[in-house]
Protein backbone atom coordinates (compact mmCIF):
# COMPACT_ATOMS: atom_id res chain seq x y z
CA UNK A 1 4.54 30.51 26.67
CA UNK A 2 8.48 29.79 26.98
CA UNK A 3 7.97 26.40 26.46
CA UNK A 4 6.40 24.02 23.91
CA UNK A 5 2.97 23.33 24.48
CA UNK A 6 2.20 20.20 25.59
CA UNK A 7 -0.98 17.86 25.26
CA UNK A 8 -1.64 18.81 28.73
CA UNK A 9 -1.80 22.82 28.01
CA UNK A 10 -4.47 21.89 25.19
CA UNK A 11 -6.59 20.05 27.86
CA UNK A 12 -6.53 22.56 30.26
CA UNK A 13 -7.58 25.41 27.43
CA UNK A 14 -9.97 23.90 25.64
CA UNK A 15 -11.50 22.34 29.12
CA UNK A 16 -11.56 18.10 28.04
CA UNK A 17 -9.96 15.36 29.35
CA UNK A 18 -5.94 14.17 27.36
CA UNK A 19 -7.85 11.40 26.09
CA UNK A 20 -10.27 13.28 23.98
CA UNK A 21 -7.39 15.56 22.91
CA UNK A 22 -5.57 12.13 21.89
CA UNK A 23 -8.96 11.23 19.48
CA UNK A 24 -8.49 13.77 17.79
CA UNK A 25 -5.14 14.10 16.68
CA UNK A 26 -5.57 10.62 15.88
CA UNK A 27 -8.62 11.27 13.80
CA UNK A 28 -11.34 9.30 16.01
CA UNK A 29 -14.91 9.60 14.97
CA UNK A 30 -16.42 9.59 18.45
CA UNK A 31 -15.35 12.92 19.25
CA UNK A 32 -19.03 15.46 19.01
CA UNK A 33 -18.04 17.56 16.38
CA UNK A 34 -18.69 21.08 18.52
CA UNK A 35 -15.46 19.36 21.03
CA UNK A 36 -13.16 18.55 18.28
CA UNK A 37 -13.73 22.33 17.01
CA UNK A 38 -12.77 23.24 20.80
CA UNK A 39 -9.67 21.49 20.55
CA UNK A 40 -8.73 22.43 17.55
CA UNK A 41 -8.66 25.95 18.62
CA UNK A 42 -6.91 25.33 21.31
CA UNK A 43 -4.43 24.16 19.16
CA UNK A 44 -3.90 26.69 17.07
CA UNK A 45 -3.99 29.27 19.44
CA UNK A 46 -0.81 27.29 21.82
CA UNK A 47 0.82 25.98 18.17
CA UNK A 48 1.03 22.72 19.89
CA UNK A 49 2.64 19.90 17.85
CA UNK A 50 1.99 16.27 18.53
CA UNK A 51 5.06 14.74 19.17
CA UNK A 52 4.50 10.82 18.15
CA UNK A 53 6.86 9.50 20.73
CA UNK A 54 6.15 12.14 23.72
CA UNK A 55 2.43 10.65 22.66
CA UNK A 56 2.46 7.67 23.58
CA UNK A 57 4.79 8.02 26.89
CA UNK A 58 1.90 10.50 27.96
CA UNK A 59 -1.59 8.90 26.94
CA UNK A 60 -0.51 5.36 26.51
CA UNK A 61 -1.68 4.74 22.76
CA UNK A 62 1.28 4.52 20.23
CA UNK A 63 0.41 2.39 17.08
CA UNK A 64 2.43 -0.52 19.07
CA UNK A 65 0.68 -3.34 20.74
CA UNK A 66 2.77 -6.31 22.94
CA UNK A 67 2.89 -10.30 22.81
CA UNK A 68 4.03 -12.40 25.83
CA UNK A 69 5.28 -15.62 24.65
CA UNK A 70 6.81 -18.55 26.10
CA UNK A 71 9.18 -19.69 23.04
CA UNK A 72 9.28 -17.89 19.66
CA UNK A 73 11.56 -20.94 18.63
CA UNK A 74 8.57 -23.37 19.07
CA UNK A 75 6.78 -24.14 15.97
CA UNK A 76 3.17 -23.22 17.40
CA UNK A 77 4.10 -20.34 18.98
CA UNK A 78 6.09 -18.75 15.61
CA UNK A 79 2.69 -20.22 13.62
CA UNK A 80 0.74 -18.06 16.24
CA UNK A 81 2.81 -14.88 16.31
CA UNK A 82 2.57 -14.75 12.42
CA UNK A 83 -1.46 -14.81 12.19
CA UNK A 84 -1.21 -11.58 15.10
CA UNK A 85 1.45 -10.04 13.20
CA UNK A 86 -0.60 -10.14 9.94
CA UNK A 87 -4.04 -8.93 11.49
CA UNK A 88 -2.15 -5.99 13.11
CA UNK A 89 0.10 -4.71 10.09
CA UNK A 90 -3.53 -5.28 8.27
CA UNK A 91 -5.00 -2.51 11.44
CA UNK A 92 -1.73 -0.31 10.93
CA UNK A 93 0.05 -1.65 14.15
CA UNK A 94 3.16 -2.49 14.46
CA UNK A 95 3.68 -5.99 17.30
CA UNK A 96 6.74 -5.58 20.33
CA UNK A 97 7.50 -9.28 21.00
CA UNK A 98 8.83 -10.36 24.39
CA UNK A 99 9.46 -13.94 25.43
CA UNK A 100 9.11 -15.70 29.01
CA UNK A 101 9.49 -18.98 28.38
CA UNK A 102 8.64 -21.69 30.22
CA UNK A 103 9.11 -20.58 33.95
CA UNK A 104 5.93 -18.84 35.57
CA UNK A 105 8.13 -16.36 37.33
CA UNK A 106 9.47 -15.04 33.94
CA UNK A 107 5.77 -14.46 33.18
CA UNK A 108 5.54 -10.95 35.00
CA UNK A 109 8.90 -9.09 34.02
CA UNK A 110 7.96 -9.80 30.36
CA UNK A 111 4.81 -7.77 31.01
CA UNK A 112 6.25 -4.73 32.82
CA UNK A 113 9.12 -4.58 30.01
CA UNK A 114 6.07 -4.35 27.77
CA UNK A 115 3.94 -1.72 30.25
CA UNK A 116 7.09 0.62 30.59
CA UNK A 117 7.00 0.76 26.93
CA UNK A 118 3.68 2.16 26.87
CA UNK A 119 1.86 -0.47 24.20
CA UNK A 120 -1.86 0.32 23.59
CA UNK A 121 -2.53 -3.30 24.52
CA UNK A 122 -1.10 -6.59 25.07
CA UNK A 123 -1.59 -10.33 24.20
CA UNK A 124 -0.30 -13.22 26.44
CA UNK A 125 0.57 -16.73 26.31
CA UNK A 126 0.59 -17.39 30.18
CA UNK A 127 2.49 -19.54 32.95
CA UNK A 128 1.72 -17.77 36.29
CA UNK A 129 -0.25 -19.65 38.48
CA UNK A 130 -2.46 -16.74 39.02
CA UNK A 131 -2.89 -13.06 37.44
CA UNK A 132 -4.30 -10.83 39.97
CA UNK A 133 -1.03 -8.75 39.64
CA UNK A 134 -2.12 -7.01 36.39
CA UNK A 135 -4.82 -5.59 38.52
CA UNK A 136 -1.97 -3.53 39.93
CA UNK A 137 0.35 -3.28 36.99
CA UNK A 138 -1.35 -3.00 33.85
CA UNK A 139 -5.06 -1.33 35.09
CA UNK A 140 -5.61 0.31 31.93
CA UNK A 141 -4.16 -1.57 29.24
CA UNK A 142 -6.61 -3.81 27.05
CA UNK A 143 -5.70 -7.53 27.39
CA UNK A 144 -6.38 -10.64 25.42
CA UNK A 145 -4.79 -14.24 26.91
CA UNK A 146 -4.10 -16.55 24.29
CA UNK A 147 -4.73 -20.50 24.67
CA UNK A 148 -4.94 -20.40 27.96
CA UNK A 149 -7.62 -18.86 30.66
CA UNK A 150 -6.39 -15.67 32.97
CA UNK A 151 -6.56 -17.12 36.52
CA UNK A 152 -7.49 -14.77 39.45
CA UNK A 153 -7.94 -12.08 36.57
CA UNK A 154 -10.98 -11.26 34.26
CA UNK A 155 -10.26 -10.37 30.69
CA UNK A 156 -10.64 -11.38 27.07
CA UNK A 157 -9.28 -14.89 25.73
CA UNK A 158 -8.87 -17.20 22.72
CA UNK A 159 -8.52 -20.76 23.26
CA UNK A 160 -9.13 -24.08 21.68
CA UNK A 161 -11.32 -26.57 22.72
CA UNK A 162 -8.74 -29.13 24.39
CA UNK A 163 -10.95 -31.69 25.50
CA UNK A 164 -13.07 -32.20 23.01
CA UNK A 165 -10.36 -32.42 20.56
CA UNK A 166 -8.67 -34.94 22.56
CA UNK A 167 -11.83 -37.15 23.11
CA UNK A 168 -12.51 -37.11 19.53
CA UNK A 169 -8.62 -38.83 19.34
CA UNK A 170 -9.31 -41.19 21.98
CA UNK A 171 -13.10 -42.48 20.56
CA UNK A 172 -11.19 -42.46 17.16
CA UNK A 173 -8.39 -45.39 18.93
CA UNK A 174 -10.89 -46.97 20.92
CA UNK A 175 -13.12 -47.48 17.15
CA UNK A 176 -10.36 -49.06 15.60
CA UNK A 177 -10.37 -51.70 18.41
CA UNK A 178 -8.02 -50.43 20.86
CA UNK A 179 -8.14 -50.76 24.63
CA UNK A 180 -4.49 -50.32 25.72
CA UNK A 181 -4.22 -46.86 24.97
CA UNK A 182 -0.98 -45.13 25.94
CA UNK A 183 -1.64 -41.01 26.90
CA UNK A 184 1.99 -39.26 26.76
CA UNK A 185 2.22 -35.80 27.33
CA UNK A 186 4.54 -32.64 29.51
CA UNK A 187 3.70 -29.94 31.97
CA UNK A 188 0.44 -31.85 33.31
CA UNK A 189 -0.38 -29.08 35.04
CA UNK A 190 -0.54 -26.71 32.06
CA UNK A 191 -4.53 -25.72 31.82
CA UNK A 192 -4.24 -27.30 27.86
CA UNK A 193 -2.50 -30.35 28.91
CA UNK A 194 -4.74 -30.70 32.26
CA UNK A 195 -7.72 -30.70 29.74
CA UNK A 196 -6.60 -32.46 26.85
CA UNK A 197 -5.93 -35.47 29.70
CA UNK A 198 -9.41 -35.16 30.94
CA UNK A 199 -10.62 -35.60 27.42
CA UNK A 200 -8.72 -38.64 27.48
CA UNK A 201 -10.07 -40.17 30.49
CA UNK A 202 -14.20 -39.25 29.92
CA UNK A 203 -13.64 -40.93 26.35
CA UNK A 204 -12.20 -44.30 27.86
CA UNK A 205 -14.76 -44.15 30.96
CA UNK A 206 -17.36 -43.60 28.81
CA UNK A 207 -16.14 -46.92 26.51
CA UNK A 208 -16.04 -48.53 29.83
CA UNK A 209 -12.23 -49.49 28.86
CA UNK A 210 -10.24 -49.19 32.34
CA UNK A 211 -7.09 -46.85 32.00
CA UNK A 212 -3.79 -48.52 32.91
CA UNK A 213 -1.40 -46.24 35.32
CA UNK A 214 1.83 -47.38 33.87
CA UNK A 215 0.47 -46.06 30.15
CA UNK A 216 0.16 -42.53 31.48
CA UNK A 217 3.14 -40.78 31.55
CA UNK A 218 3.16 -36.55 32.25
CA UNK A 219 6.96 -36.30 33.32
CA UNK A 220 8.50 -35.99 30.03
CA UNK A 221 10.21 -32.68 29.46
CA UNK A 222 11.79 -33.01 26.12
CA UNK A 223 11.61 -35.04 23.14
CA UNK A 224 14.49 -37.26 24.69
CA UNK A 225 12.36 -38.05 27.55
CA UNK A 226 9.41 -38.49 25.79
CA UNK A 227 11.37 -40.91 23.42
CA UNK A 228 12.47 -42.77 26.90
CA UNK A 229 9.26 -42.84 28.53
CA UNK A 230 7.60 -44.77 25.12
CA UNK A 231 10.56 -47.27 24.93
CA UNK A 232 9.72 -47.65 28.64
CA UNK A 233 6.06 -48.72 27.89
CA UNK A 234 6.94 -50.96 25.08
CA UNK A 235 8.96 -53.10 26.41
CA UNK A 236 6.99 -53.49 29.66
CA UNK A 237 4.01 -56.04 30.69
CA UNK A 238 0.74 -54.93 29.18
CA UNK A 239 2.44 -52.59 26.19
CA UNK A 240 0.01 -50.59 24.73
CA UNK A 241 -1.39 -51.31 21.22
CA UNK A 242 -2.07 -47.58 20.41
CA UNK A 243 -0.66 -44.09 21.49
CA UNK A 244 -1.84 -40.56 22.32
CA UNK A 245 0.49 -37.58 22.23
CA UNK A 246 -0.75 -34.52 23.67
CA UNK A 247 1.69 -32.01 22.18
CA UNK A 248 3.47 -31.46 19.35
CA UNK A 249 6.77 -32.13 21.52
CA UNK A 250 5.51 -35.07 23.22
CA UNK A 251 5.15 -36.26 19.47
CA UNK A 252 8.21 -35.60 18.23
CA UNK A 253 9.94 -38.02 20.99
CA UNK A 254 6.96 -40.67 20.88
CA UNK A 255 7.64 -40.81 17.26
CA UNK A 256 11.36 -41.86 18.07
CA UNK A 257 10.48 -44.54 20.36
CA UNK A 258 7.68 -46.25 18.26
CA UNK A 259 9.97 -46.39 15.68
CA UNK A 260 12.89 -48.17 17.65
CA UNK A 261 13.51 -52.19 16.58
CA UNK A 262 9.61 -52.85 17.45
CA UNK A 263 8.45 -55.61 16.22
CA UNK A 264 4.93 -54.26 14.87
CA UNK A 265 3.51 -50.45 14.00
CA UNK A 266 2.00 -49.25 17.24
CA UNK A 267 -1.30 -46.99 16.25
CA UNK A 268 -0.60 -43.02 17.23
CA UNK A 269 -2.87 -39.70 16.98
CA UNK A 270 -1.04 -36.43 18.01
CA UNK A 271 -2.76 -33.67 19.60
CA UNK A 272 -1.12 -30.79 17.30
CA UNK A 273 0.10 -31.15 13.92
CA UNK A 274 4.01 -30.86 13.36
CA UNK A 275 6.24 -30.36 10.11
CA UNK A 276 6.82 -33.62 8.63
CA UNK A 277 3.89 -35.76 9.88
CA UNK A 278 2.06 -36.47 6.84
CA UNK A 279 5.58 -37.67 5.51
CA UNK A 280 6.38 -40.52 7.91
CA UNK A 281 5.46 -44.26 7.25
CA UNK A 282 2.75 -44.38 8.26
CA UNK A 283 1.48 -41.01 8.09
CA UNK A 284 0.76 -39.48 11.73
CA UNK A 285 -2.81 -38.65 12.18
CA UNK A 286 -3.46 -35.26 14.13
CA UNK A 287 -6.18 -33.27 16.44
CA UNK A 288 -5.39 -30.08 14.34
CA UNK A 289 -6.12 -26.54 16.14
CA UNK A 290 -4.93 -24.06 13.76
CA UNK A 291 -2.58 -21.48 15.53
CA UNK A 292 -3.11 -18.77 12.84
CA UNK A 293 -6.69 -18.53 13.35
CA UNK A 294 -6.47 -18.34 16.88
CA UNK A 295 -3.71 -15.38 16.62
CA UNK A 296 -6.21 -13.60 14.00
CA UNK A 297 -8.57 -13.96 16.67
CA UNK A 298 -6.86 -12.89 19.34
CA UNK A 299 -5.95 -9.81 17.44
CA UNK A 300 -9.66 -9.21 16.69
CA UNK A 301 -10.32 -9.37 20.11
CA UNK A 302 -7.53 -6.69 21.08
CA UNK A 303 -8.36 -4.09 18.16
CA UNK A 304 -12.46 -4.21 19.09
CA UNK A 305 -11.42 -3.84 23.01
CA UNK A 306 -8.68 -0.67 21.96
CA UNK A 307 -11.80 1.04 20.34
CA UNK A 308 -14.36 0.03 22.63
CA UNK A 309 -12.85 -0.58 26.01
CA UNK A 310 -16.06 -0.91 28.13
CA UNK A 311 -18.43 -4.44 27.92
CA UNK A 312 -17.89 -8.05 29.92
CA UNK A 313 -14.59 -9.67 28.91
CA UNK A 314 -15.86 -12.10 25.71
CA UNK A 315 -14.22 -15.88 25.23
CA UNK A 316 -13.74 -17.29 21.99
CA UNK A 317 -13.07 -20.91 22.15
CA UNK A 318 -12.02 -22.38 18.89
CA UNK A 319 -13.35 -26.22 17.23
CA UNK A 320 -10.58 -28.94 16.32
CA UNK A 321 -10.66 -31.18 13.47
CA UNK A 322 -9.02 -34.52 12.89
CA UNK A 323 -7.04 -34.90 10.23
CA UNK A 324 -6.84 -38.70 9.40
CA UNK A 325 -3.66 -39.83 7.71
CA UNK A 326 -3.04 -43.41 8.56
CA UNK A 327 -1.52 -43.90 11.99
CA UNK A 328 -4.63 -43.81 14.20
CA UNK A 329 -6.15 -45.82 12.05
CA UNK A 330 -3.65 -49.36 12.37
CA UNK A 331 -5.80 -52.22 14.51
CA UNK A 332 -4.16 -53.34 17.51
CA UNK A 333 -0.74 -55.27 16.63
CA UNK A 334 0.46 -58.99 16.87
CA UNK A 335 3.78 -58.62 18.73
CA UNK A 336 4.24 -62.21 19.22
């Protein structure tokens, strides 16, 4: 042969498909051992030479998985792509990170950079309204979503239980006498926020406490706005006497505005925990959902599917806990 043998020449000889030739160069235990002796032969007799790189262009399965993320910048996200990181170093893979950010279109180039690139699997963070195209562009790569369901799309996921934890923070106001209860939060039409709001709502209809429209604000898009839209409901009729934030950026401009020349300490719970909370006066109590657990997980998911690939897509939906601190817990305020 004038050539090099390639991984093809070895299937053809020792009469298996590239994937079993691919288990055994990489040392796989489910090839039967009379088929590995097959294609050992077959490489001795061509003197074929796995080439790492030509590898994984050909068969798909380099030591690399991929990560779709909205914003590496953002504290839950970074917290998120550390406890992935750690699981796959621990399973001797190495991550390819690749951001989208916010915008759903950005959602799909950010995969294909990662498909061209031939990763063994991929996890994602997502914002497109629906998923059917990894049907078409990604048919044989293992996928786990993270935090958020795949719409139009069937595969595994890790997420959190949203409304739950934010029931739990709206019984916890509504027990320390509360009944104008502010809900501040962005992107209502995010599947977390969308759930986290409906936890909201079944914990005051079930308290029987009517939910004022002007308290309920889902068009902030930054902390500025956020700050804006709780200066907005303090100084108007009915203020509330207690807060929820949904996110952790929500929180960060709520916490601005509550603390602006008011006359009184307005009660607040967070939905996500955030540097600095337990150091603010008064401490800000938090719905915690702990982003390096859910990354582990994720990653668990991913390595199990690489070596199994077959089975119904599994969900893994993670508990919150409250961490109590001080700030949910203030009674309703005298702002005469």
């Amino acid at each position: 042969m004038s050539r090099p043998a390639t991984l093809r020449d070895v299937a053809e000889l020792a009469g298996v498909s590239m994937k079993t030739i691919s288990r055994v160069i990489n040392g796989s235990d489910s090839v039967a051992p009379a088929t590995e002796l097959k294609v050992r032969a077959a490489i001795e007799e061509l003197g074929f030479r796995p080439n790492p790189a030509a590898r994984s262009l050909r068969v798909g399965h380099d030591d690399a998985v991929g990560l779709v993320i909205e914003n590496i910048a953002d504290p839950f996200m970074a917290t998120l792509t550390a406890g992935i990181e750690q699981r796959m170093r621990q399973a001797g893979k190495f991550l390819i990170i690749t951001t989208g950010g916010y915008s759903p279109e950005n959602e799909r180039p950010a995969v294909q950079s990662l498909a061209h690139r031939r990763v063994a699997g991929m996890l994602i963070t997502p914002t497109s309204p629906s998923h059917a195209y990894l049907e078409r562009l990604v048919p044989h790569i293992p996928l786990v979503f993270i935090d958020r369901p795949p719409v139009q799309f069937d595969t595994d996921s890790v997420l959190v239980d949203n409304e739950g934890g934010a029931r739990a923070a709206t019984e916890h106001l509504l027990a320390a006498g509360h009944r104008r209860i502010a809900f501040v939060v962005n992107r209502i039409g995010l599947f977390t926020s969308s759930l986290r709001y409906q936890g909201f709502r079944s914990a005051m209809a079930a308290a029987e406490v009517p939910i004022l429209d002007h308290l309920v604000r889902t068009d902030v898009t930054d902390v500025a706005s956020a700050a804006r839209a709780t200066r907005q409901m303090l100084a108007g009729p009915e203020p509330p006497t207690a807060v929820m934030s949904a996110n952790a950026l929500s929180s960060l401009g709520m916490i601005r505005g509550l603390h602006q020349d008011q006359p009184c300490v307005i009660a607040h719970v967070s939905f996500d925990d955030f540097d600095g909370a337990e150091s603010l006066s008064p401490p800000v109590t938090v719905v915690h959902q702990d982003p390096t657990a859910m990354g582990r997980a994720a990653a668990d998911l991913l390595l199990q599917r690489l070596e199994d690939p077959t089975g119904p897509s599994r969900h893994v939906t993670l508990p919150t806990r409250m961490i109590v601190r001080g700030s949910g817990e203030l009674p309703p305020c005298d702002r005469s």
